[in-house]
N, C-alpha and C. Protein backbone atom coordinates (compact mmCIF):
# COMPACT_ATOMS: atom_id res chain seq x y z
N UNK A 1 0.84 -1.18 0.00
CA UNK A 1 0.00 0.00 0.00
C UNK A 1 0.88 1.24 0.00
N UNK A 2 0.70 2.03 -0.90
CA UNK A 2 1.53 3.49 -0.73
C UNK A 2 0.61 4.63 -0.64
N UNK A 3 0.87 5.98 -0.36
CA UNK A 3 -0.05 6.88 0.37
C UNK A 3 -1.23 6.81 -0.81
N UNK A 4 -0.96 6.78 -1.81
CA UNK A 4 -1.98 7.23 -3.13
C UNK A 4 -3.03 5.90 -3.05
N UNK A 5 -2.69 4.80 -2.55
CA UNK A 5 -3.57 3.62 -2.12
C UNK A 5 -4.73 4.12 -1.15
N UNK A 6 -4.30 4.83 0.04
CA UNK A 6 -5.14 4.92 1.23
C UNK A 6 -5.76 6.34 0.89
N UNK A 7 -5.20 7.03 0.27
CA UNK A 7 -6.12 8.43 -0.37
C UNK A 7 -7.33 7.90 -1.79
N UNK A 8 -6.52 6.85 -2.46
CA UNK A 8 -8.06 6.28 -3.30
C UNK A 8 -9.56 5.44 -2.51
N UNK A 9 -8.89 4.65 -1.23
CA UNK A 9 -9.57 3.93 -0.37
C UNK A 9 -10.73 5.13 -0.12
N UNK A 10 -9.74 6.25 0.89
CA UNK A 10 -11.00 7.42 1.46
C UNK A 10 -11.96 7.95 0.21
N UNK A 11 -11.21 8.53 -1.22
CA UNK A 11 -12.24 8.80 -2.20
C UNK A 11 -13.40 7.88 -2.15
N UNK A 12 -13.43 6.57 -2.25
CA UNK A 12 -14.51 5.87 -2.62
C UNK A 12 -15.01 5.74 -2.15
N UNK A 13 -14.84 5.94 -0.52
CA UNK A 13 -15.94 5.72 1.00
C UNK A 13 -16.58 7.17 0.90
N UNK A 14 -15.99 7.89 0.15
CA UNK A 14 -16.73 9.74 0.18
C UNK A 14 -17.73 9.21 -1.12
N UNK A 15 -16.94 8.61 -2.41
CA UNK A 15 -18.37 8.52 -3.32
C UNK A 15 -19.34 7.76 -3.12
N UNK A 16 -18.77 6.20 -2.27
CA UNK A 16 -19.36 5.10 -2.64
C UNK A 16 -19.32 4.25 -3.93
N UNK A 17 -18.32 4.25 -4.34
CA UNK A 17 -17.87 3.05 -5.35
C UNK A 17 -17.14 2.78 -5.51
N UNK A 18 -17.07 1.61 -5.29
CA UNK A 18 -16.17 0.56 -4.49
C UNK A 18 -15.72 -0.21 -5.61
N UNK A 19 -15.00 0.37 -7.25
CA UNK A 19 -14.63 -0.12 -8.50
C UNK A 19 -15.48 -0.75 -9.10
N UNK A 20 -17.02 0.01 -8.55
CA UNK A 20 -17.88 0.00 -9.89
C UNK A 20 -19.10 -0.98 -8.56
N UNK A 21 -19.15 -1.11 -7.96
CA UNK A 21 -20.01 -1.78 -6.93
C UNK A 21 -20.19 -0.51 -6.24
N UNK A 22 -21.67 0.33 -6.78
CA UNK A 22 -22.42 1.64 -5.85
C UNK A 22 -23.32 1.14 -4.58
N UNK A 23 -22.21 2.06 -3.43
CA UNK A 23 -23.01 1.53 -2.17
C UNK A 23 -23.32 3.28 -1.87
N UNK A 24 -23.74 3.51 -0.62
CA UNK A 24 -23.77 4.78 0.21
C UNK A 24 -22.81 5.62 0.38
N UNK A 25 -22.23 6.35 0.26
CA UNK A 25 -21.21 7.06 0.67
C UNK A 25 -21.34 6.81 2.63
N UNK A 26 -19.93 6.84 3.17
CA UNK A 26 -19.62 6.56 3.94
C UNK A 26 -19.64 7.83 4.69
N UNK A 27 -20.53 8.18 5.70
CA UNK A 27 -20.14 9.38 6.74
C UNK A 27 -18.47 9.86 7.15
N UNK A 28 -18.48 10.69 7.15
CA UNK A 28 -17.35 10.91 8.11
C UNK A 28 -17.23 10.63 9.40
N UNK A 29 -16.06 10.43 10.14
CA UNK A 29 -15.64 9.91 11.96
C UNK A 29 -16.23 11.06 12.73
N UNK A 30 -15.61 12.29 12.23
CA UNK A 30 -15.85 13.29 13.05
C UNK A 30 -16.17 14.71 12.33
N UNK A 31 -16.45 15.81 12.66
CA UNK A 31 -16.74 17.52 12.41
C UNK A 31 -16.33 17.76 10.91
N UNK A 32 -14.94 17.28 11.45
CA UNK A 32 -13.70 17.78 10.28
C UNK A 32 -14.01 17.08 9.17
N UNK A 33 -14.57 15.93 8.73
CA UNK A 33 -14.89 15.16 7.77
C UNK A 33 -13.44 14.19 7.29
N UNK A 34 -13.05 13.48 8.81
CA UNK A 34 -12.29 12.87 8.45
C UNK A 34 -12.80 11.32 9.03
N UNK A 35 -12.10 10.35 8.28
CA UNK A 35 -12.23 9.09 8.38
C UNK A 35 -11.27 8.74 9.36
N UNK A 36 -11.07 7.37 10.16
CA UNK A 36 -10.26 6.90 10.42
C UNK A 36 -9.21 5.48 10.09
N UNK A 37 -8.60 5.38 10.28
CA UNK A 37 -7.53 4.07 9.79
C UNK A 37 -6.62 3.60 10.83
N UNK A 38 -7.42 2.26 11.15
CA UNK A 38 -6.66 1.67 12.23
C UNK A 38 -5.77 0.63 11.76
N UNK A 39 -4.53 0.85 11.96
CA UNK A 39 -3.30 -0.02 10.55
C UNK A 39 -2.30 -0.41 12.24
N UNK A 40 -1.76 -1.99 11.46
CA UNK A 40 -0.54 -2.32 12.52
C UNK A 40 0.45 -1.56 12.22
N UNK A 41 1.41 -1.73 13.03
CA UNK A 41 2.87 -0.81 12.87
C UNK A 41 3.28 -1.11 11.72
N UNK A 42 3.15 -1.90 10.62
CA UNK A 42 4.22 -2.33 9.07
C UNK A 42 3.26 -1.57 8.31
N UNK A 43 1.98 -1.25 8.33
CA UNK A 43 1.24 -1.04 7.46
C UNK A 43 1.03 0.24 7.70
N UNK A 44 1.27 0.91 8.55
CA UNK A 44 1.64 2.55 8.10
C UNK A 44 3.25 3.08 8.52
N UNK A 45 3.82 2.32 8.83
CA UNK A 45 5.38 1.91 8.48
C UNK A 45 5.93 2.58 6.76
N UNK A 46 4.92 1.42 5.94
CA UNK A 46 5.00 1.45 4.75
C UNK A 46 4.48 3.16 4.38
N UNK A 47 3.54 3.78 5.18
CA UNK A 47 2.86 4.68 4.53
C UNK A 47 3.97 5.92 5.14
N UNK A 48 4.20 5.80 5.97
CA UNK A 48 5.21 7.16 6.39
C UNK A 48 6.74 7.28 5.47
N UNK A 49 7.18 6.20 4.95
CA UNK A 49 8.63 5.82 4.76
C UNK A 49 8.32 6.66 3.43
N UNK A 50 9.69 7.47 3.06
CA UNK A 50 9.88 8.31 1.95
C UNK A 50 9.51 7.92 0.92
N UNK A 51 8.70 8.60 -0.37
CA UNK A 51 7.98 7.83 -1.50
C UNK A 51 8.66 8.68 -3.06
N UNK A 52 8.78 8.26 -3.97
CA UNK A 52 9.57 8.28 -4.75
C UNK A 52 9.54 9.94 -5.06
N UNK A 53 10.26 10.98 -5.97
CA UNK A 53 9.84 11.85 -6.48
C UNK A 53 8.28 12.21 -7.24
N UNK A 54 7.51 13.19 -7.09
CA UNK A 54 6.03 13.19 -7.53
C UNK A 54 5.42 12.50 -6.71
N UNK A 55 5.57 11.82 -6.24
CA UNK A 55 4.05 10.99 -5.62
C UNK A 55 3.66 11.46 -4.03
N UNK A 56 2.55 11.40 -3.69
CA UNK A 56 2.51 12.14 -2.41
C UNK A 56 3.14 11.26 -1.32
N UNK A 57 3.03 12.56 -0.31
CA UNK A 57 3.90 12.05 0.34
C UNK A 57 3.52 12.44 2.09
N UNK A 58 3.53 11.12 2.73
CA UNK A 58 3.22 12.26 4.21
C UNK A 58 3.72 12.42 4.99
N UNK A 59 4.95 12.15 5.23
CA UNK A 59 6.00 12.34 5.48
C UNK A 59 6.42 13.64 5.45
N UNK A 60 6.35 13.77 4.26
CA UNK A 60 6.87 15.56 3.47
C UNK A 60 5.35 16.45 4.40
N UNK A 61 4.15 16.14 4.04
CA UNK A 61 3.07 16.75 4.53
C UNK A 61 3.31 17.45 5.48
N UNK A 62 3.22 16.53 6.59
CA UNK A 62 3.23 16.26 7.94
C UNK A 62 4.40 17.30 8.61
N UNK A 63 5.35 17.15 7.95
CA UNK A 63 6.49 18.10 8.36
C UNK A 63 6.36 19.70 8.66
N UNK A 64 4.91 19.77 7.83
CA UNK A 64 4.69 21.46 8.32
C UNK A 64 3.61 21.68 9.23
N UNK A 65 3.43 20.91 9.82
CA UNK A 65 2.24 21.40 10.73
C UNK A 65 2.17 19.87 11.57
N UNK A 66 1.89 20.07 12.67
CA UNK A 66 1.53 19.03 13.96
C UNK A 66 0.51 19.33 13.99
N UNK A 67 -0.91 18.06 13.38
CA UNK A 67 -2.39 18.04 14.06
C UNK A 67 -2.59 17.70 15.50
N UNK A 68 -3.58 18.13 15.76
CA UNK A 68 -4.06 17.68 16.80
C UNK A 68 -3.92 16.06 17.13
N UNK A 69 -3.59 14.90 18.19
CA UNK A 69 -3.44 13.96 18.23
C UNK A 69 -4.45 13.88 19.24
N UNK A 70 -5.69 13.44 19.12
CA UNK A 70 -6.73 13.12 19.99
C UNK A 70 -6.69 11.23 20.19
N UNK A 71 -6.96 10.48 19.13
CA UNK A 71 -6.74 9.53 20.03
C UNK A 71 -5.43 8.85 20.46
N UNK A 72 -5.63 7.66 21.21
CA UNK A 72 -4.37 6.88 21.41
C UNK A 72 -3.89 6.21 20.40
N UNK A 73 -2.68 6.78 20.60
CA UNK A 73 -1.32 6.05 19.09
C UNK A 73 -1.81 6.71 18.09
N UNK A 74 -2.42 7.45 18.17
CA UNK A 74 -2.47 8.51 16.45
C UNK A 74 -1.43 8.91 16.08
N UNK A 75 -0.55 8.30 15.09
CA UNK A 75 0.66 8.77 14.28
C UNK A 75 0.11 10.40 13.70
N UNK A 76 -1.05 10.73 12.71
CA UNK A 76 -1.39 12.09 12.35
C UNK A 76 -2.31 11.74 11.56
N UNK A 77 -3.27 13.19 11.29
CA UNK A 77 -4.16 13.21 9.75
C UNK A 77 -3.52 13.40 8.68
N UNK A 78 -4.01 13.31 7.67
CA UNK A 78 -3.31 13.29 6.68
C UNK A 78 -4.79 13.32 5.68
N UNK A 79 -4.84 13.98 4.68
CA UNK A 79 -5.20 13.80 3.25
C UNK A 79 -7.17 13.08 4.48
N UNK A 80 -7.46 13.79 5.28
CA UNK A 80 -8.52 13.58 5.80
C UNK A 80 -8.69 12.01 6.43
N UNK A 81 -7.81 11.21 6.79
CA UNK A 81 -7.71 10.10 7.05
C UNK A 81 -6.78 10.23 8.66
N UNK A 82 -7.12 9.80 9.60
CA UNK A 82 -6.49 9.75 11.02
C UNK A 82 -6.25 8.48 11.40
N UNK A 83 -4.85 8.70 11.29
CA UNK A 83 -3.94 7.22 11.77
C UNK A 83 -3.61 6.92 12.37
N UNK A 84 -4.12 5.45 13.11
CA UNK A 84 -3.52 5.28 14.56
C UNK A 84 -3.12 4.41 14.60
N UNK A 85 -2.16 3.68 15.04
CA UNK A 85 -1.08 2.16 14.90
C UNK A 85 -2.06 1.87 15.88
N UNK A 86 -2.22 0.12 15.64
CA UNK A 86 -2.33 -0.57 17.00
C UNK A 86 -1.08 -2.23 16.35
N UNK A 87 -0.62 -2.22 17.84
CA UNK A 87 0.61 -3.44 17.52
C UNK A 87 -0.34 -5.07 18.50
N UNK A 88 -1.70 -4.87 18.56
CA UNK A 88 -1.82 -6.44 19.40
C UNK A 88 -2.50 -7.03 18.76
N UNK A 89 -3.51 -6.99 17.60
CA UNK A 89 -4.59 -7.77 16.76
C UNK A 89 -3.67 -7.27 15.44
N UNK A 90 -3.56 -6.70 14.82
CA UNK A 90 -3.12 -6.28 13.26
C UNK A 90 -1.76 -6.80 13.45
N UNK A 91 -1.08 -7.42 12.17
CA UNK A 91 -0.14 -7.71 11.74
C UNK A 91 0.63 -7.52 10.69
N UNK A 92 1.65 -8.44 10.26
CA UNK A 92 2.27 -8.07 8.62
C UNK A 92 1.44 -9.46 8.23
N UNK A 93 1.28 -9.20 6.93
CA UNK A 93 0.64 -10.24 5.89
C UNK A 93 1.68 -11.55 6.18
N UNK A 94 0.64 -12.67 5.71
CA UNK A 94 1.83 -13.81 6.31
C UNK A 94 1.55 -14.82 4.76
N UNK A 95 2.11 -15.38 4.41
CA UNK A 95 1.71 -16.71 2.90
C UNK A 95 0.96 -17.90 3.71
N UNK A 96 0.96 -19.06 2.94
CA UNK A 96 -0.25 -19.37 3.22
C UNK A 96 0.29 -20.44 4.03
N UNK A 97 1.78 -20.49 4.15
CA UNK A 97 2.15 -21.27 4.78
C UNK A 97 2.41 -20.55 6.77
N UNK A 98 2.76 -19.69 6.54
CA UNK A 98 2.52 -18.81 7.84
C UNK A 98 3.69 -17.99 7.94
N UNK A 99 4.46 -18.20 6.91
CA UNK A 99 5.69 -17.22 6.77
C UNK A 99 5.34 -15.78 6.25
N UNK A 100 6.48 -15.11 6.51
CA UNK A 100 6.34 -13.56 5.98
C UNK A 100 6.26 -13.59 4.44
N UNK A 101 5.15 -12.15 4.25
CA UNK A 101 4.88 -12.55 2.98
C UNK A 101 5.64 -11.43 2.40
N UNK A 102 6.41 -10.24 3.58
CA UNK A 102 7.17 -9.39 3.06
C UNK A 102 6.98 -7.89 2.50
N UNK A 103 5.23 -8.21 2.43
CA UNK A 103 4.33 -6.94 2.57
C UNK A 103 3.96 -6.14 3.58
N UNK A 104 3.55 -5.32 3.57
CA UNK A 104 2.73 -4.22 5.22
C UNK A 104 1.84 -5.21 5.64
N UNK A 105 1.68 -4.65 6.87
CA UNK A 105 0.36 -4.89 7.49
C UNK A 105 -0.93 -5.14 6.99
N UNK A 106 -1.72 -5.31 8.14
CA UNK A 106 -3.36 -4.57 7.07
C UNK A 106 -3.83 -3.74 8.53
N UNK A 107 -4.62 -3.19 7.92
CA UNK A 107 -5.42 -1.74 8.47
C UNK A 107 -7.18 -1.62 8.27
N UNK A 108 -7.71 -1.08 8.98
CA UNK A 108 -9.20 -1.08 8.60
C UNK A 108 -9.30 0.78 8.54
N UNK A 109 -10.06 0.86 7.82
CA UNK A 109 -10.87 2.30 7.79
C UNK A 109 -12.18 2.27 7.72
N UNK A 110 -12.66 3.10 8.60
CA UNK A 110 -13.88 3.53 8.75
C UNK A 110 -14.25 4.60 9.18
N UNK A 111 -15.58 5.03 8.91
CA UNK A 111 -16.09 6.44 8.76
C UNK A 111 -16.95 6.40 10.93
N UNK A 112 -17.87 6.71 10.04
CA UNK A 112 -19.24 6.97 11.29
C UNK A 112 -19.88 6.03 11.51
N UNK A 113 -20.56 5.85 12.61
CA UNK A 113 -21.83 4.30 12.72
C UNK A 113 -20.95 2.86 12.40
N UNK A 114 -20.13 3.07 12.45
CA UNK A 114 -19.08 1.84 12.19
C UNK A 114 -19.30 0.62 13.21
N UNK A 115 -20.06 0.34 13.97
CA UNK A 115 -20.41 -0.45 15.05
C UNK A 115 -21.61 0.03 16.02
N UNK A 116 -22.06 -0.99 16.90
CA UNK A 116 -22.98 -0.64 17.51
C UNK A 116 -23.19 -1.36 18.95
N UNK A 117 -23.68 -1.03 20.11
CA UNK A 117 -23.17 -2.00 21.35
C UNK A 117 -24.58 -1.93 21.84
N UNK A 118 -25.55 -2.99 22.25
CA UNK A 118 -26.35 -3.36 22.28
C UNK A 118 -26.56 -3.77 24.03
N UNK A 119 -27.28 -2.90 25.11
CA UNK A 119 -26.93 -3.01 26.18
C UNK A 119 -27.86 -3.74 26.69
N UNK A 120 -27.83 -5.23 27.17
CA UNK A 120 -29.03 -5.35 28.16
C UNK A 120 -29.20 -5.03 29.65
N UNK A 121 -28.21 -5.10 29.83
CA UNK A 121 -27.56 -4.72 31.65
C UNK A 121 -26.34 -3.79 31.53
N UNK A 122 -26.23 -2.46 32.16
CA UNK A 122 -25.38 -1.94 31.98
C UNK A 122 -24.38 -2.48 32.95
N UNK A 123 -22.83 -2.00 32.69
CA UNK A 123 -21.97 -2.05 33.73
C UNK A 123 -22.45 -1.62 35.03
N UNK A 124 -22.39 -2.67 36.00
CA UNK A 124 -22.71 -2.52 37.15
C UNK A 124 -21.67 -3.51 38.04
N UNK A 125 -21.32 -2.94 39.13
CA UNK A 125 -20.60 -3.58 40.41
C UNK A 125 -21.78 -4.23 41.71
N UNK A 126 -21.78 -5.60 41.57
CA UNK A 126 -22.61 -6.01 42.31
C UNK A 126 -21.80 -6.71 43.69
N UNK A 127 -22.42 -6.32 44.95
CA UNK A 127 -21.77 -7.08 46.28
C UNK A 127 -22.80 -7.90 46.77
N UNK A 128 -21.61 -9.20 47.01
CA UNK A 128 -22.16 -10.31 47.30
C UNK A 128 -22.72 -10.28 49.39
N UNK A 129 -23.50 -10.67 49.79
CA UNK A 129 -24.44 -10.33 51.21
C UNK A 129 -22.75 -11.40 51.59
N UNK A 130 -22.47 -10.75 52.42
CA UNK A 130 -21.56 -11.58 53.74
C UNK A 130 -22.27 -12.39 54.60
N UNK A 131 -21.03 -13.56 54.30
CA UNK A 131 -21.89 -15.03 55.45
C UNK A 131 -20.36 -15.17 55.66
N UNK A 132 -20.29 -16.31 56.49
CA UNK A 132 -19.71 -16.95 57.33
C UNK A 132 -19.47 -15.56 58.33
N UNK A 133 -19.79 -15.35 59.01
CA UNK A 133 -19.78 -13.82 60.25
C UNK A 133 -19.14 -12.78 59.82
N UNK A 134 -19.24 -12.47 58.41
CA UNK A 134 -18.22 -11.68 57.82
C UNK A 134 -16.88 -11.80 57.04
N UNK A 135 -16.60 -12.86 57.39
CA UNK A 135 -15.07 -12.91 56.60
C UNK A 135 -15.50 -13.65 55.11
N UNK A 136 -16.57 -13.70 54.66
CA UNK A 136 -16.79 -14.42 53.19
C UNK A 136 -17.67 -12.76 52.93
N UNK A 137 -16.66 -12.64 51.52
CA UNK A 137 -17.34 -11.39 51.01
C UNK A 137 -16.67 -11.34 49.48
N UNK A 138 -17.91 -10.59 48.62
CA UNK A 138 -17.50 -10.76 47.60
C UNK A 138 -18.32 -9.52 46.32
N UNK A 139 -17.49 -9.32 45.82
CA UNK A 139 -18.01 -8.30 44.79
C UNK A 139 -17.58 -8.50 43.30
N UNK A 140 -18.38 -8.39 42.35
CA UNK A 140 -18.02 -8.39 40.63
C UNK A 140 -18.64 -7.30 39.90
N UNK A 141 -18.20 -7.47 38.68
CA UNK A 141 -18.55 -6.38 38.20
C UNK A 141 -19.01 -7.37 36.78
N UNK A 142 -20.60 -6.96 36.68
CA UNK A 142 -21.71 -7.64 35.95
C UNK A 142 -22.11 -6.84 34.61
N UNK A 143 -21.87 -7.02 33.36
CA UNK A 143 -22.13 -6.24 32.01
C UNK A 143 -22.51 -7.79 30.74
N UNK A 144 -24.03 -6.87 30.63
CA UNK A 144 -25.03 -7.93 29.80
C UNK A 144 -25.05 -7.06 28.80
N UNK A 145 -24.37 -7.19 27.53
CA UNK A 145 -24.10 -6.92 26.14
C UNK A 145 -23.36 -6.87 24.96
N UNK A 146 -23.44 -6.55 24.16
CA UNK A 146 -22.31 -6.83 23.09
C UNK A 146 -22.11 -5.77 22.01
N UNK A 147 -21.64 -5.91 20.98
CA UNK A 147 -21.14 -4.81 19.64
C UNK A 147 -21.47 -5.65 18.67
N UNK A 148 -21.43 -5.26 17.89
CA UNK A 148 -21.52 -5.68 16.26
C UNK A 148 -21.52 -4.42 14.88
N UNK A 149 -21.26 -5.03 13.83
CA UNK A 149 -21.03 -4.27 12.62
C UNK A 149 -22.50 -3.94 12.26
N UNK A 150 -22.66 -2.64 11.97
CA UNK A 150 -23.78 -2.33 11.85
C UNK A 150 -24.34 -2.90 9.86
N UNK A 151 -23.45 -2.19 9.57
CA UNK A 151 -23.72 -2.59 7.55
C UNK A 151 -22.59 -3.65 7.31
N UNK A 152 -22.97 -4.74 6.90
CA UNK A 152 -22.00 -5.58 6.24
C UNK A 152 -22.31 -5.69 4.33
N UNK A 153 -21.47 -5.46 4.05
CA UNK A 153 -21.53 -4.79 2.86
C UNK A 153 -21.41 -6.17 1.94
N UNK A 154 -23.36 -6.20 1.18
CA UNK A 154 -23.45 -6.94 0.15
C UNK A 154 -24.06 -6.36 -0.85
N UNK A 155 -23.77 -6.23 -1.96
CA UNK A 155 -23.92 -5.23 -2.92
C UNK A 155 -25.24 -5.32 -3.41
N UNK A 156 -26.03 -6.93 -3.38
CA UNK A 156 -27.37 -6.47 -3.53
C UNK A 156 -28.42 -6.27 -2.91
N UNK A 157 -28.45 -7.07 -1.73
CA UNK A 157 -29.61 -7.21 -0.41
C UNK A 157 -28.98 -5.69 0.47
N UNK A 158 -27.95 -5.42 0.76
CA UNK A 158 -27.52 -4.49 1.43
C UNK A 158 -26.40 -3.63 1.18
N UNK A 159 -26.82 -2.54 0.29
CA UNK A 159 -25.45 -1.77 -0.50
C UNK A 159 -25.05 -0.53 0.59
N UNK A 160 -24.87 -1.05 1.81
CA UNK A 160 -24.18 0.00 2.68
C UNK A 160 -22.66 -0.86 2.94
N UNK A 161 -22.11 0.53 3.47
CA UNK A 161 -20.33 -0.22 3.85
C UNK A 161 -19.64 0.99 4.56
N UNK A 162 -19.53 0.81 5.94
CA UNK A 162 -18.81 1.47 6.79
C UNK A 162 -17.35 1.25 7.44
N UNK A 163 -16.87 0.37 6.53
CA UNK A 163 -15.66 -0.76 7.15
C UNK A 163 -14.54 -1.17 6.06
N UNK A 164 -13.76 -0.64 5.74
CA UNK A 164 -12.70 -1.13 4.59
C UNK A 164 -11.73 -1.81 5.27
N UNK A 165 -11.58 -3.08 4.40
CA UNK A 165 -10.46 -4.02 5.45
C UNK A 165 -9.45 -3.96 4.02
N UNK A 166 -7.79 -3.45 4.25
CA UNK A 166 -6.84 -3.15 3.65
C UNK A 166 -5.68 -4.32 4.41
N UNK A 167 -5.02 -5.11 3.17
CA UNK A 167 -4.48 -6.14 3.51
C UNK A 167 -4.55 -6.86 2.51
């Protein structure tokens, strides 16, 4: 992936066409109308490292101005896209045998409404009644719910898509 990869990715989540498969255009994350991109360390590794003469570059960008870094591990914005490494689920691409395949990482981008958490019991700290004359005592902390992807993107029953998986 090189920067002109992840700047065509955001175009098509702004038009919605996804190389000729028309879905919704993708909201923006936040105000500013930027997306986000959650990439392992190789896969915006690849995107920071110096890029040939002419081609963009963010590296060069970046050099004149420090954005704002609101979340955790946000490397920077760039070209309306906010990048944040994470190094414990994302990896480098591997072959099929499980070796390095010598490529970046992969990364997800997504806009707005990108998930959804479905509460039946909120977080709550519950204490257990003391028996044995006090010395048996006990407290947990009790949460009834879950998340899920809100649009899973099938081009004919359901032409929404809030989720680009890059890799």
């Amino acid at each position: 992936m090189t920067p002109a990869d992840y700047v065509a990715v955001s175009d098509a989540m702004q038009e919605g066409n996804y190389g000729g498969a028309l879905s919704a255009p993708v909201p923006a994350y936040d105000s500013k109308q930027n997306y986000v991109c959650v990439g392992s360390i190789s896969a915006l590794r690849a995107l920071q490292n110096p890029q040939g003469s002419g081609e963009l570059s963010m590296r060069e960008d970046l050099q004149y101005g420090d954005p704002a870094r609101l979340l955790a591990g946000e490397v920077g914005t760039w070209q309306g896209i906010r990048f944040v490494s994470e190094n414990h689920l994302l990896g480098r691409l591997k072959n099929a045998d499980g070796t390095d395949s010598g490529l970046g990482g992969e990364a997800y981008m997504f806009g707005s409404q990108a998930a959804m958490e479905c509460q039946v019991t909120p977080l709550e700290v519950r204490r257990g009644i003391p028996g044995d004359f006090g010395r048996d005592r006990a407290m947990a902390a009790v949460y009834c719910g879950g998340f899920s992807i809100i649009w899973e993107y099938d081009a004919v029953n359901e032409p929404d898509n809030r989720i680009v998986r890059i890799g």
